[in-house]
Protein backbone atom coordinates (compact mmCIF):
# COMPACT_ATOMS: atom_id res chain seq x y z
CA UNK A 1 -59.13 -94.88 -40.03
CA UNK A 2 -59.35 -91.66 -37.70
CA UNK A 3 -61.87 -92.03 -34.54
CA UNK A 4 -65.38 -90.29 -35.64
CA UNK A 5 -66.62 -87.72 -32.93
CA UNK A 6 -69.80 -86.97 -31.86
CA UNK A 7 -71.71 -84.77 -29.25
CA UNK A 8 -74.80 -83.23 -27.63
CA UNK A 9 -75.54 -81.16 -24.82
CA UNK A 10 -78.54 -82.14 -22.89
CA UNK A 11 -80.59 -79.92 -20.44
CA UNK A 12 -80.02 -82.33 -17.33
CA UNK A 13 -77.64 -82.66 -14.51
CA UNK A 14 -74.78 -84.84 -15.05
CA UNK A 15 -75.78 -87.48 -12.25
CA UNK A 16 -79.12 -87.97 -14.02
CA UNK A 17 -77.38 -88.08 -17.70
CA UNK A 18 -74.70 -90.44 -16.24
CA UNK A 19 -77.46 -92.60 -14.63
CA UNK A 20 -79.94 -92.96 -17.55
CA UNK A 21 -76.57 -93.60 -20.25
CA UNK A 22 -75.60 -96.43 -17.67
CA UNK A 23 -79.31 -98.27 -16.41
CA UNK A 24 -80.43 -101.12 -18.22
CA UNK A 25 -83.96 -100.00 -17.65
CA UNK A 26 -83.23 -96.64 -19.26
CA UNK A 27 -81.15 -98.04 -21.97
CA UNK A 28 -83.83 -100.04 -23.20
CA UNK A 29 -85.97 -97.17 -23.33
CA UNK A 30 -83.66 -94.98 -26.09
CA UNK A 31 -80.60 -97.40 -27.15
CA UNK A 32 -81.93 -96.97 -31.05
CA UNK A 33 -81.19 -95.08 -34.45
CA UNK A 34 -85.14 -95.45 -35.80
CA UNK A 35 -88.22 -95.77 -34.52
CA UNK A 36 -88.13 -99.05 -36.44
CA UNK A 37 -86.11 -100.63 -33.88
CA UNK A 38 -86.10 -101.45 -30.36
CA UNK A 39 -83.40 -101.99 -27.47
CA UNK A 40 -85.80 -105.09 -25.64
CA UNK A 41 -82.92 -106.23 -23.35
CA UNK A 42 -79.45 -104.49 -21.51
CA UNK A 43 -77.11 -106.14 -19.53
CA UNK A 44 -74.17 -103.70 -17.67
CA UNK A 45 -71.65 -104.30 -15.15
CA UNK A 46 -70.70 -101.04 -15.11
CA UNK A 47 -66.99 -100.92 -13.53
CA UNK A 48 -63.47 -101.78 -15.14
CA UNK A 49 -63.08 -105.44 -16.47
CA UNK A 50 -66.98 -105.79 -16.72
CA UNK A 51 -69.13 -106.15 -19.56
CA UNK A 52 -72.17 -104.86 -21.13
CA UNK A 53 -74.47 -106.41 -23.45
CA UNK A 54 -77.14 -104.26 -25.61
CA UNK A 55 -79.78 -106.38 -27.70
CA UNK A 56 -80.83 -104.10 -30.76
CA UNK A 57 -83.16 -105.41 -33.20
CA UNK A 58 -85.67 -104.26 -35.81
CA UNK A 59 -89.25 -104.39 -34.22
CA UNK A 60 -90.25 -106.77 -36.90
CA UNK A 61 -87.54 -109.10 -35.63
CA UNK A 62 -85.94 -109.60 -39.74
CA UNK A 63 -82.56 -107.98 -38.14
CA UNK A 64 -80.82 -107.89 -34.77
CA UNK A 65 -77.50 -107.98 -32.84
CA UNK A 66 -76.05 -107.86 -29.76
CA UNK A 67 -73.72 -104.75 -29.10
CA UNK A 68 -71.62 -105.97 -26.61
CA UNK A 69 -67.63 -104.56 -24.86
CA UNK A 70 -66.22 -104.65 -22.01
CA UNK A 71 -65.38 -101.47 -19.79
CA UNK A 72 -61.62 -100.14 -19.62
CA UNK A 73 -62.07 -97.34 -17.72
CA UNK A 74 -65.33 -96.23 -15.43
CA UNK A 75 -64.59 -93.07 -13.95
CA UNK A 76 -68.47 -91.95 -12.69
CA UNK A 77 -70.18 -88.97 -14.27
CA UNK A 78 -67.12 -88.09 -16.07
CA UNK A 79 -65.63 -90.79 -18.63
CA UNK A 80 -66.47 -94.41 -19.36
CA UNK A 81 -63.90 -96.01 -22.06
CA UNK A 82 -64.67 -99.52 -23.77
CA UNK A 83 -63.60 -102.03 -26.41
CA UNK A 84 -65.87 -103.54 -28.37
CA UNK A 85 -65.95 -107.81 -29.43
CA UNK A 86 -64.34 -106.96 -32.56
CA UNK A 87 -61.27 -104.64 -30.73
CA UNK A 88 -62.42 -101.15 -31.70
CA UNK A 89 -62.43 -98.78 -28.89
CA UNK A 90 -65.32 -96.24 -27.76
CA UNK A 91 -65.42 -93.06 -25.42
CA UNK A 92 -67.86 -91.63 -23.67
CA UNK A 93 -67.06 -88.10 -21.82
CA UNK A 94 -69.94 -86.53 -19.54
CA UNK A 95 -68.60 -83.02 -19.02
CA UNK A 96 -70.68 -80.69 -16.62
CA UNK A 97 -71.00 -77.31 -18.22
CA UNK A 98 -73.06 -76.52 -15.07
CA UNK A 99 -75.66 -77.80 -12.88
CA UNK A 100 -78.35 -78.64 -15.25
CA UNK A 101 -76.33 -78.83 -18.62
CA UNK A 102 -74.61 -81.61 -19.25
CA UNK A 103 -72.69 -82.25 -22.88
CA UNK A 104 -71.71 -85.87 -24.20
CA UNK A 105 -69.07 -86.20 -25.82
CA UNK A 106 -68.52 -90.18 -27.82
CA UNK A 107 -65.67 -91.02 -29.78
CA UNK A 108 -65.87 -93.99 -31.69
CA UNK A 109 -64.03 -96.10 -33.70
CA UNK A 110 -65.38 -96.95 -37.17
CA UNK A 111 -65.56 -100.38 -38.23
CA UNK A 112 -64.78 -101.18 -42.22
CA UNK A 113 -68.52 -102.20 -43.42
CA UNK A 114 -69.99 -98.96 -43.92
CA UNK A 115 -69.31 -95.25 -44.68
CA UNK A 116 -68.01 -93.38 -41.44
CA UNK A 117 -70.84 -90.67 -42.45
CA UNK A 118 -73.55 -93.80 -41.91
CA UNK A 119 -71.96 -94.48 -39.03
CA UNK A 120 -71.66 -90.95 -37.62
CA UNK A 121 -74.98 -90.46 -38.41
CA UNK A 122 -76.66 -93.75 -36.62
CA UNK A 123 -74.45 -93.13 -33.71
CA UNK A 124 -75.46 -89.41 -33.21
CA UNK A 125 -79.18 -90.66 -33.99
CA UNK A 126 -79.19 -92.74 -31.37
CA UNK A 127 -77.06 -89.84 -28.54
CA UNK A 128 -80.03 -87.72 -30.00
CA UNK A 129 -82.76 -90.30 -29.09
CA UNK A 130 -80.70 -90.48 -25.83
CA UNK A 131 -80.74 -86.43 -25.66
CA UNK A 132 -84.94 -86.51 -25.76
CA UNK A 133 -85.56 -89.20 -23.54
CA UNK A 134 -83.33 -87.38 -20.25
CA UNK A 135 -84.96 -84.46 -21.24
CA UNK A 136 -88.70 -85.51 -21.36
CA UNK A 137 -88.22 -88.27 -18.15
């Protein structure tokens, strides 16, 4: 199946977008599709060869996972590429359209278990949750 593509452009310096995408206490803060669910823990070892770990879970606790890769490349406030526990890869691109405007750019790709529009639109939910929370902190 062909990588799904997503982006936003956020109001925000790249340093700051780069920093809140990549902090465990920011990630917690907006790492969710719905206000149904919550992010309550992040792990990141944020460099080639090291691994992140995202706990997502419905508030209610009757669903969770852990979203977890490992970094391939970490090239700071510009690109961060990872593979998932299940092999599929993921791109993030931080491109600098000037000094407070920042666009994301995440290419993903889809796993088999649900439609690629599901999965393009919980993905971009959650960049757009991401999008609000730089912009309002």
């Amino acid at each position: 199946m062909e990588p799904i593509k997503i982006d936003i452009t956020i109001l925000a310096p790249v340093e700051k977008v780069w920093d809140y995408f990549n902090t465990p206490n920011h990630i917690t803060k907006w790492n969710f599709a719905h206000e149904s669910w919550q992010c309550p823990s992040s792990e990141n070892d944020l460099r080639v060869g090291g691994k992140f770990k995202n706990r997502m879970e419905a508030k209610d606790k009757s669903f969770g996972f852990d979203f977890e890769g490992t970094y391939d490349v970490v090239i700071p406030n510009q690109r961060i590429k990872y593979h998932l526990e299940d092999g599929r890869n993921v791109e993030v691109i931080f491109d600098s359209i000037d000094a407070n405007t920042t666009k994301v750019t995440e290419i993903f790709d889809p796993e088999k278990q649900n439609s690629v529009e599901m999965q393009r639109d919980g993905w971009y939910a959650i960049l757009d949750n991401f999008h609000k929370y730089v912009e309002n902190h």
